[in-house]
Each structure stands twice: as structure tokens, then as C-alpha cells.
N, C-alpha and C. Protein backbone atom coordinates (compact mmCIF):
# COMPACT_ATOMS: atom_id res chain seq x y z
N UNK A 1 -10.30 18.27 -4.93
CA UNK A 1 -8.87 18.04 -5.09
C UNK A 1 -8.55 18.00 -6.59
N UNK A 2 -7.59 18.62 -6.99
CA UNK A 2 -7.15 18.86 -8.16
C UNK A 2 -6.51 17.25 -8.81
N UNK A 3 -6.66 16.92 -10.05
CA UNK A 3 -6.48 16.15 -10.71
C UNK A 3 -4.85 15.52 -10.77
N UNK A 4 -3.96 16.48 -10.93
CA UNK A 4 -2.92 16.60 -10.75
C UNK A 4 -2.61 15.62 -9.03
N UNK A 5 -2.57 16.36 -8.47
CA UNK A 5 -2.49 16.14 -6.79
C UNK A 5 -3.28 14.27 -6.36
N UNK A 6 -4.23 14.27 -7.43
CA UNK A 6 -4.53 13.16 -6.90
C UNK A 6 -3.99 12.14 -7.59
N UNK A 7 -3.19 12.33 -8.87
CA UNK A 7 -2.58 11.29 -9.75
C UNK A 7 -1.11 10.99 -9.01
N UNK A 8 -1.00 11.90 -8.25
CA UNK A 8 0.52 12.37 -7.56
C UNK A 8 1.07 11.55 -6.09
N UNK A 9 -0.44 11.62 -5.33
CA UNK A 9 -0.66 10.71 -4.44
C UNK A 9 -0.83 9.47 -4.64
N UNK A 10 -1.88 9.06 -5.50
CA UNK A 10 -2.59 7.98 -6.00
C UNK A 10 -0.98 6.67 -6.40
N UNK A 11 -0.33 7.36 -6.97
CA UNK A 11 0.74 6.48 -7.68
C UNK A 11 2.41 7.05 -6.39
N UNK A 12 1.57 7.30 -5.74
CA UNK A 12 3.10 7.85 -4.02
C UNK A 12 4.08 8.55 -5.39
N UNK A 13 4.00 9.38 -5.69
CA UNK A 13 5.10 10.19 -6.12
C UNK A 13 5.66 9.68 -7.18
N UNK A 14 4.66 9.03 -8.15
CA UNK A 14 4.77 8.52 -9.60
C UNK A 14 5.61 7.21 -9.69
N UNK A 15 6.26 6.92 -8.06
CA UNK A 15 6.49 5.45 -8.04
C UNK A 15 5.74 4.47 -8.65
N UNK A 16 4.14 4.26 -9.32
CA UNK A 16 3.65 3.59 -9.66
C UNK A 16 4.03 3.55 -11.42
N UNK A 17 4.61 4.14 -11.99
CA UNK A 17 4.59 4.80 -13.23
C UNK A 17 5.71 3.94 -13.80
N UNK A 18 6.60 3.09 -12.45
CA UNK A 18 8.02 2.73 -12.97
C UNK A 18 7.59 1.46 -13.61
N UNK A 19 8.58 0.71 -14.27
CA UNK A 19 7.87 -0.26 -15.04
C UNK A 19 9.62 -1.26 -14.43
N UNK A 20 8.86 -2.87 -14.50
CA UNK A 20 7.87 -3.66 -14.97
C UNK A 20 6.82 -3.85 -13.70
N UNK A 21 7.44 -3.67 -12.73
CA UNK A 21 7.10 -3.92 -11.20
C UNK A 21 6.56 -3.08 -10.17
N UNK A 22 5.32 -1.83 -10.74
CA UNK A 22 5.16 -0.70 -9.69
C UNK A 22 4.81 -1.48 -8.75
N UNK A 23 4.61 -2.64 -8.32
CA UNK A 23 3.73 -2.47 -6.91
C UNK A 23 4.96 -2.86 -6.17
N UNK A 24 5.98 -3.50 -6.56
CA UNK A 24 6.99 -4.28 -5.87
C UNK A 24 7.82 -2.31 -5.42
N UNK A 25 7.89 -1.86 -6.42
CA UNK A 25 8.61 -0.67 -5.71
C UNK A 25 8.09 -0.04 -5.11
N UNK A 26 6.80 -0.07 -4.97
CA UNK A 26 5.55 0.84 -3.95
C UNK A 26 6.27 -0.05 -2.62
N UNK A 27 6.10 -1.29 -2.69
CA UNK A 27 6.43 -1.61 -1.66
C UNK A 27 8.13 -1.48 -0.50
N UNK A 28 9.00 -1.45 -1.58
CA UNK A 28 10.07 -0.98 -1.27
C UNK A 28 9.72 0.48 -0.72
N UNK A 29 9.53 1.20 -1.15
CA UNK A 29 8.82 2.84 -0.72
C UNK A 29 8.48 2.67 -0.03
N UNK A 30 7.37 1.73 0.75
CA UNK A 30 6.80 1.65 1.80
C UNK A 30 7.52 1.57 3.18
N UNK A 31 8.27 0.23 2.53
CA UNK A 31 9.63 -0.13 3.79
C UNK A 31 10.69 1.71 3.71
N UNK A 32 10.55 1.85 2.54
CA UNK A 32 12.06 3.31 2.94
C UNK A 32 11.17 4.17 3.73
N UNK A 33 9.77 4.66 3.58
CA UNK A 33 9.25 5.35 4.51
C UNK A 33 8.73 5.21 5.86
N UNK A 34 8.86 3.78 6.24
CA UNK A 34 9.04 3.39 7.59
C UNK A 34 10.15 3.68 8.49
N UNK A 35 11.50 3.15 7.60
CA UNK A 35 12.99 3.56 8.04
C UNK A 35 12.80 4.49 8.58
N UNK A 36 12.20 6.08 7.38
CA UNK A 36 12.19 6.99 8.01
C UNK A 36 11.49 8.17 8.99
N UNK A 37 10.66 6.73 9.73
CA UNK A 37 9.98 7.15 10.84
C UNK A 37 11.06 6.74 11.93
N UNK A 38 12.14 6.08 12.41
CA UNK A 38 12.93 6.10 12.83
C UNK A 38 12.13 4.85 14.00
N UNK A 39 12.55 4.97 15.07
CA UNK A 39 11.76 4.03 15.82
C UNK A 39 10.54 4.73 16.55
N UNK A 40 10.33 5.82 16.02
CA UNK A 40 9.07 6.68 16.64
C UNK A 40 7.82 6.41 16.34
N UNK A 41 7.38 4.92 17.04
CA UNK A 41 5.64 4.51 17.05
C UNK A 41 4.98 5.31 17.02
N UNK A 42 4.79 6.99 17.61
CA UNK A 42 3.45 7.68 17.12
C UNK A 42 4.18 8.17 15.70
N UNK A 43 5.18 8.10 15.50
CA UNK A 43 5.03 8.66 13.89
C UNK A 43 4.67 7.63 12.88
N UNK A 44 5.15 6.16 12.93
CA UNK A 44 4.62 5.09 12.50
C UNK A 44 3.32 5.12 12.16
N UNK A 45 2.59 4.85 13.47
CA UNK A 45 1.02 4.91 13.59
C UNK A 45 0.27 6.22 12.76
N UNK A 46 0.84 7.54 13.00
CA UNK A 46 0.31 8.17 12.34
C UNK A 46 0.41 8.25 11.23
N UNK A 47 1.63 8.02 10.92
CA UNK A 47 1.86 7.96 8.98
C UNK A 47 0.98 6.55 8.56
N UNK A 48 0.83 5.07 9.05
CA UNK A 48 -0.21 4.24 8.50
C UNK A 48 -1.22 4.91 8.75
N UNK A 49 -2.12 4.98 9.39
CA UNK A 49 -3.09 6.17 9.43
C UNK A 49 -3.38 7.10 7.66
N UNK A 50 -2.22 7.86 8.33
CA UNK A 50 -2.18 9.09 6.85
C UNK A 50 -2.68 8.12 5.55
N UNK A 51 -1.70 7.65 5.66
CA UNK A 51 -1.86 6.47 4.04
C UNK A 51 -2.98 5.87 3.47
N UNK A 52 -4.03 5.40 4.81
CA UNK A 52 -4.83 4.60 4.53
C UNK A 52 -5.60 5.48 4.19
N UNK A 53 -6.10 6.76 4.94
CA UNK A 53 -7.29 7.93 4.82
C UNK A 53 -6.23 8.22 3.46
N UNK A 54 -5.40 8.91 2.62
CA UNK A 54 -5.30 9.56 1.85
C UNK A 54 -5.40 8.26 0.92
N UNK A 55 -4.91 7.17 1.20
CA UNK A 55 -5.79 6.02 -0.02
C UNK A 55 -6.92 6.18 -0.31
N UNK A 56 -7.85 5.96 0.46
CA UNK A 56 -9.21 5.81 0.49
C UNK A 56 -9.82 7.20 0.15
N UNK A 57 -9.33 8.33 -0.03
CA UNK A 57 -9.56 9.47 -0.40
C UNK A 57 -9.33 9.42 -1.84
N UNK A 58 -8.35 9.37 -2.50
CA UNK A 58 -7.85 9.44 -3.97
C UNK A 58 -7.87 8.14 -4.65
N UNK A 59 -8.15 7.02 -4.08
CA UNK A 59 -7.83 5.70 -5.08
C UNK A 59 -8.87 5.54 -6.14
N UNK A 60 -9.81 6.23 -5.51
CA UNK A 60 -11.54 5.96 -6.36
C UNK A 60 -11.57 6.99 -7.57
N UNK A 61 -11.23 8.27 -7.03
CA UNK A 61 -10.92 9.15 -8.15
C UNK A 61 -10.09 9.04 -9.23
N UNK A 62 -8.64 8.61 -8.33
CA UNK A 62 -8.03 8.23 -9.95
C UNK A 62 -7.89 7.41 -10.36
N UNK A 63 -8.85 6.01 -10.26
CA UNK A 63 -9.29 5.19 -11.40
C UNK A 63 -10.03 6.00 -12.08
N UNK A 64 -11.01 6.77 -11.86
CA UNK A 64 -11.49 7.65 -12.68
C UNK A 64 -10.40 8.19 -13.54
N UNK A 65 -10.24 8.93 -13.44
CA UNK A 65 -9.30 10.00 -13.78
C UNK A 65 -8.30 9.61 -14.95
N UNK A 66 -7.79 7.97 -14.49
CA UNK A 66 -6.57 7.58 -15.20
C UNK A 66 -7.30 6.92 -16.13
N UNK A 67 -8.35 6.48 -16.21
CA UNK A 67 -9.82 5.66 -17.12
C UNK A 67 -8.59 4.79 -17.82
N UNK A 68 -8.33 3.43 -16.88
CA UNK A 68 -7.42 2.15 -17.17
C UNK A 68 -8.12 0.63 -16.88
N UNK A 69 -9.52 1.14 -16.42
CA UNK A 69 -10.27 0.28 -16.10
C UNK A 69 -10.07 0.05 -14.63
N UNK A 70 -10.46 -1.22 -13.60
CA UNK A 70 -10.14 -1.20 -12.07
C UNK A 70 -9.25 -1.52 -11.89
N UNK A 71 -9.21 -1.02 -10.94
CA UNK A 71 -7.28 -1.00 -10.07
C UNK A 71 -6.30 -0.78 -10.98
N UNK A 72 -5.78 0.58 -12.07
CA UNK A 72 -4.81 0.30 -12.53
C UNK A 72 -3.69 0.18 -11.86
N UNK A 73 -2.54 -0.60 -12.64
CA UNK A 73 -1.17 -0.92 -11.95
C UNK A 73 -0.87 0.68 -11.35
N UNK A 74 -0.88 1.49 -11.86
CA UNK A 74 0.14 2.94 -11.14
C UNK A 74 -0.47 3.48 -10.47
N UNK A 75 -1.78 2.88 -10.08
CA UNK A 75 -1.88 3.12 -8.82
C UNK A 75 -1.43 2.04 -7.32
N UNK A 76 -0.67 2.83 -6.68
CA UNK A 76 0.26 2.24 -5.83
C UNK A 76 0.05 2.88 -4.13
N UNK A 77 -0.83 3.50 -3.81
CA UNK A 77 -0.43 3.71 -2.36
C UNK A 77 -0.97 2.97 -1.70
N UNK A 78 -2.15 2.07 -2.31
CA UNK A 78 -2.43 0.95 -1.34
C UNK A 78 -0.90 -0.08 -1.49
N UNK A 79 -0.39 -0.43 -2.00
CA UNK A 79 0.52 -1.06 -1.35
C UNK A 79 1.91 -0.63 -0.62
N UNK A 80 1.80 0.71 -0.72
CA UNK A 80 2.87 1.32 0.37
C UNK A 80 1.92 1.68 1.68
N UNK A 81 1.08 1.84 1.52
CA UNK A 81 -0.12 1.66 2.92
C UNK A 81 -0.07 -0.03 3.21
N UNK A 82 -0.12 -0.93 2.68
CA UNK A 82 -0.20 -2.06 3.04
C UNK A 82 1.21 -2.84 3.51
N UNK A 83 2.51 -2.25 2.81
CA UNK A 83 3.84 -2.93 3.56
C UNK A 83 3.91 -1.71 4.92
N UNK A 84 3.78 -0.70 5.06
CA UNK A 84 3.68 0.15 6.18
C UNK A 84 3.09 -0.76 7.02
N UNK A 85 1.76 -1.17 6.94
CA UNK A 85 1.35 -1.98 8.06
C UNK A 85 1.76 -3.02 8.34
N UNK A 86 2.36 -3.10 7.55
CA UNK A 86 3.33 -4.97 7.75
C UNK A 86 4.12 -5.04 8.70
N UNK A 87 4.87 -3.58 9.08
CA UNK A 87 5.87 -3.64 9.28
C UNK A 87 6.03 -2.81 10.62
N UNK A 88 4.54 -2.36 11.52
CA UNK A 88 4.29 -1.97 12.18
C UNK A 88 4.47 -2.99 13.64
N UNK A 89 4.99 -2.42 14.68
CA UNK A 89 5.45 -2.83 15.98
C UNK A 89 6.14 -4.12 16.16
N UNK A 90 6.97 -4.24 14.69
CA UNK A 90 7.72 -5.27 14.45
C UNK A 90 9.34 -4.93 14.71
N UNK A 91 10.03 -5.71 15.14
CA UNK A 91 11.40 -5.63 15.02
C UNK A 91 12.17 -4.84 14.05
N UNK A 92 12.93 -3.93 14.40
CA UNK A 92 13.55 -3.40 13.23
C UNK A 92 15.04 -3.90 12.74
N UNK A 93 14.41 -5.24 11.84
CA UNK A 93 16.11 -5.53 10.68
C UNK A 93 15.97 -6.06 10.03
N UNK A 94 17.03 -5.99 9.54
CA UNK A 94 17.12 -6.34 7.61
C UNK A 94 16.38 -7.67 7.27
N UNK A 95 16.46 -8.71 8.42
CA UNK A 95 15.82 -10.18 8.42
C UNK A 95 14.34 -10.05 7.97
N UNK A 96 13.67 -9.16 9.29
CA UNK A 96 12.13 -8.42 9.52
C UNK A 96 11.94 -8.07 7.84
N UNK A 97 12.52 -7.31 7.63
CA UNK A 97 12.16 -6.17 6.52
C UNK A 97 12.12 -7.61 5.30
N UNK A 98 13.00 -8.25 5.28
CA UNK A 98 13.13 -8.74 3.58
C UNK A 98 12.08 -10.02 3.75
N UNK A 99 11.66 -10.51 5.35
CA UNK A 99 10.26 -11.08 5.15
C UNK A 99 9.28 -10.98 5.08
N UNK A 100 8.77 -9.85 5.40
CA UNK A 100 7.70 -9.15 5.55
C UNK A 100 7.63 -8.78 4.34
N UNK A 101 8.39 -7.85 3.89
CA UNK A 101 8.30 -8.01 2.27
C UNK A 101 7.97 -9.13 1.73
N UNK A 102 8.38 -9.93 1.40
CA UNK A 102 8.21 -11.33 0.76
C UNK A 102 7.12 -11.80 1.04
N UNK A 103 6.29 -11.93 2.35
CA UNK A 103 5.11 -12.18 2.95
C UNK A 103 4.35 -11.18 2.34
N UNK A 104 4.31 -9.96 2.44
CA UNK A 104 3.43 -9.05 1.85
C UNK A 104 2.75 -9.57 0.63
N UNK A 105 4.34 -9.50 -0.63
CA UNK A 105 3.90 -9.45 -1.69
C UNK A 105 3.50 -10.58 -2.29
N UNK A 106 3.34 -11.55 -1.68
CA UNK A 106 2.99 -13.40 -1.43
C UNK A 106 1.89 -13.00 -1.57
N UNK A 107 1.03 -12.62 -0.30
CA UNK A 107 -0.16 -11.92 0.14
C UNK A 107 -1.11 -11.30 -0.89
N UNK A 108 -0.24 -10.33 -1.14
CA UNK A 108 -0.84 -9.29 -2.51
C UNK A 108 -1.44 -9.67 -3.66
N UNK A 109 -0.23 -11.18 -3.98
CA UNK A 109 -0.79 -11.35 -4.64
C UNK A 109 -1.74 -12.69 -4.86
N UNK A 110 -1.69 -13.52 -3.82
CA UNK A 110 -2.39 -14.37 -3.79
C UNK A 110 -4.34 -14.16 -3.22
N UNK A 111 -4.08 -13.30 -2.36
CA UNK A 111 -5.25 -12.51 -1.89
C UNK A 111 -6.03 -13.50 -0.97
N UNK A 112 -5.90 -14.11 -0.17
CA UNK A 112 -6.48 -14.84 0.88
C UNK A 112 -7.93 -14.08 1.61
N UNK A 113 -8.73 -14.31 2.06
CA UNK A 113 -9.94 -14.16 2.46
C UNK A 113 -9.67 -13.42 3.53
N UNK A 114 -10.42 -11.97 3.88
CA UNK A 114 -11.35 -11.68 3.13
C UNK A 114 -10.51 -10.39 2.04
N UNK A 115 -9.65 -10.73 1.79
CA UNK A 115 -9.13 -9.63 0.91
C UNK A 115 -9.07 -9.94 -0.68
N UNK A 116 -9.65 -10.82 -0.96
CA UNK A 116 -10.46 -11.15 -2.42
C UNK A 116 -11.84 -10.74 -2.54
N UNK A 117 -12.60 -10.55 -1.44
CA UNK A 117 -13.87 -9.51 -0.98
C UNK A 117 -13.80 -8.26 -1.57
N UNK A 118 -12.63 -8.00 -0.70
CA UNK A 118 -12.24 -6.44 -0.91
C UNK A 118 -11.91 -6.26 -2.66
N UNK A 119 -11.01 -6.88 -2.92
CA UNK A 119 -10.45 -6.72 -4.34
C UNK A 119 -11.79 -7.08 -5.87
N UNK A 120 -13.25 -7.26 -5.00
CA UNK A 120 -14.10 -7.72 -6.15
C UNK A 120 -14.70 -6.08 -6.13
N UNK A 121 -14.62 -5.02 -5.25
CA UNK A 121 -15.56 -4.44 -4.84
C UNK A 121 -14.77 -3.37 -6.11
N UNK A 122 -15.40 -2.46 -6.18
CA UNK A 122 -14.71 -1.20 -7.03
C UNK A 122 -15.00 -0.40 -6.15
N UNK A 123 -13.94 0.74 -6.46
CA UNK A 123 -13.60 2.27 -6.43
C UNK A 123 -12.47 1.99 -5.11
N UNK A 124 -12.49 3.06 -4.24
CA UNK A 124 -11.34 3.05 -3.27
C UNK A 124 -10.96 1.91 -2.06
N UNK A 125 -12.45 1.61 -1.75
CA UNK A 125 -12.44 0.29 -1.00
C UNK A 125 -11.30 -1.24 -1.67
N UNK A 126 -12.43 -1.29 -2.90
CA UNK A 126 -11.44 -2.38 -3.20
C UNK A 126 -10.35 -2.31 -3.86
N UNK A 127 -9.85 -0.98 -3.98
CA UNK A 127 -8.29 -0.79 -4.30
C UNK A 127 -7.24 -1.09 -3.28
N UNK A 128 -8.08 -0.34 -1.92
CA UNK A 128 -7.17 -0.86 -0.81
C UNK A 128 -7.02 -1.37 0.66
N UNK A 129 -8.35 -2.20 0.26
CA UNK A 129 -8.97 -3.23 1.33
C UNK A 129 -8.41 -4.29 0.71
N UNK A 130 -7.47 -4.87 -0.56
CA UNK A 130 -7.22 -5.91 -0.32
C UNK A 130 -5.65 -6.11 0.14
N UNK A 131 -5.13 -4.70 0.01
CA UNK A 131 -3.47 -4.66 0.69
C UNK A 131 -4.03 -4.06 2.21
N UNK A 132 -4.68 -3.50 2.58
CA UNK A 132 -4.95 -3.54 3.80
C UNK A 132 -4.74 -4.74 4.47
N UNK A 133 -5.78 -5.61 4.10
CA UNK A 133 -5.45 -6.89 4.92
C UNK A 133 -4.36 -7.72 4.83
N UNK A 134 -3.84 -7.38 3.01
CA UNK A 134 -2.57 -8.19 3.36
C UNK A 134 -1.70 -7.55 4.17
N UNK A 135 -1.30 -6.94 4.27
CA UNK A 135 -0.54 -5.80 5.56
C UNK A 135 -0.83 -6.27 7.03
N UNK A 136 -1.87 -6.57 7.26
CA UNK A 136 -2.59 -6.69 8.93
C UNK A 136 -1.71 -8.36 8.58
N UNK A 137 -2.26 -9.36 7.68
CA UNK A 137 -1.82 -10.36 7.95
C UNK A 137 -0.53 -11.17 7.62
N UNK A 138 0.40 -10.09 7.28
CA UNK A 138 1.72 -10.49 7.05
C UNK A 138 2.45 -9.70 8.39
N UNK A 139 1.92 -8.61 9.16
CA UNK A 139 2.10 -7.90 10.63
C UNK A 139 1.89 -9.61 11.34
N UNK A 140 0.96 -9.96 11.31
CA UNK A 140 0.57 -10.96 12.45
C UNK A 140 1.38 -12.35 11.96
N UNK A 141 1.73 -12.66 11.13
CA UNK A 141 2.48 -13.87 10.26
C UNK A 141 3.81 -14.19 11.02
N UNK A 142 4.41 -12.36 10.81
CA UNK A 142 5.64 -12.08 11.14
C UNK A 142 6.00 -12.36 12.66
């Protein structure tokens, strides 16, 4: 995979690039690309899916790539993979959305067990095994 393509993914469409707050707008991104799965659970499911395999595909590389040391900030699709799952077979409204958010990014950043595991590990795993789980456990919170 070309260098380009994976800096492109890696940061969801250079959403990570915005400043002061990429992960908070990754996460907004996350919620707008749920919206626009509409209420269609296999598209849901398959787009978390997509996210997590194309995380775990590019997150490892472009820490490489971006050489910022681990986990740089612009990289962001683990946390639009991780509010995606938040927000999976949950109610759809504005209430849902702005807690789950809030729960997420609580989550994210506090890192509760075992997703401080995840976040010690390097390369793609622990880029986004630790919004993975916050995702699963702000889904189940909610």
C-alpha cells in the first residue's frame, strides 16, 4: 500500500491533521458516518468491521511512516472505529449520540482495563485496541 493512501486512511481523510482536538473530531466523524448508515444494521456492522480491519491494517505503518514516535495524535481512525462501535445497536438520538460521545471520550481518555494493555503495546494493536474497547464499553454503559 502506497504511503500516500495509508497517511489518508490512517488520519480518516486528514481529519486527524485538524488542530487542537484531532481525536475529538475523529470522533464527531465517527458519529457523522454512522448517521450515514441510516438505520441499516448490516451497513453499520459492516462499516465497524471495515474500520477496525483497515485500522489494524495501516495504523502500524503509519506510525512508521509519520516517524512521531507511538500513537501520533493524526492518527485518528482508531477513534472513529471506536465511537462507531459505541454507537452500534443503540437508539438513534441526539440524547444517545451526545452521551456516548461523552462516554467514549471519558473512556479514551482515561483508559480503563484492559485497554491500558492495549495502549502499552506498539504498532497497530495498541493504536487501536485501546479505542476498541473503549467503544465496546461505552456501547454497553449506554
Amino acid at each position: 500500500m502506497r504511503n500516500s493512501l495509508i497517511k489518508l486512511i490512517s488520519t480518516f481523510f486528514y481529519v486527524g491533521y485538524l488542530p487542537p482536538m484531532p481525536g475529538t473530531y475523529a470522533g464527531i466523524a465517527g458519529m457523522l458516518l454512522f448517521l450515514f448508515t441510516g438505520k441499516n444494521i448490516y451497513a453499520q456492522i459492516t462499516l465497524a468491521i471495515l474500520l477496525i480491519i483497515l485500522g489494524l491494517l495501516v495504523t502500524g505503518r503509519a506510525e512508521r511512516i509519520l516517524s512521531r514516535g507511538k500513537d501520533p495524535g493524526c492518527i485518528v481512525i482508531d477513534e472513529v472505529a471506536g465511537m462507531f462501535l459505541s454507537l452500534l445497536f443503540l437508539p438513534r438520538n441526539l440524547r444517545v449520540f451526545v452521551l456516548a460521545f461523552l462516554v467514549f471520550r471519558l473512556l479514551d481518555i482515561i483508559k480503563p482495563y484492559p485497554a491500558d494493555r492495549f495502549q502499552a503495546k506498539s504498532g497497530s494493536i495498541g493504536i487501536m485496541g485501546d479505542d476498541i474497547v473503549a467503544g465496546i464499553y461505552t456501547n454497553v454503559i449506554i
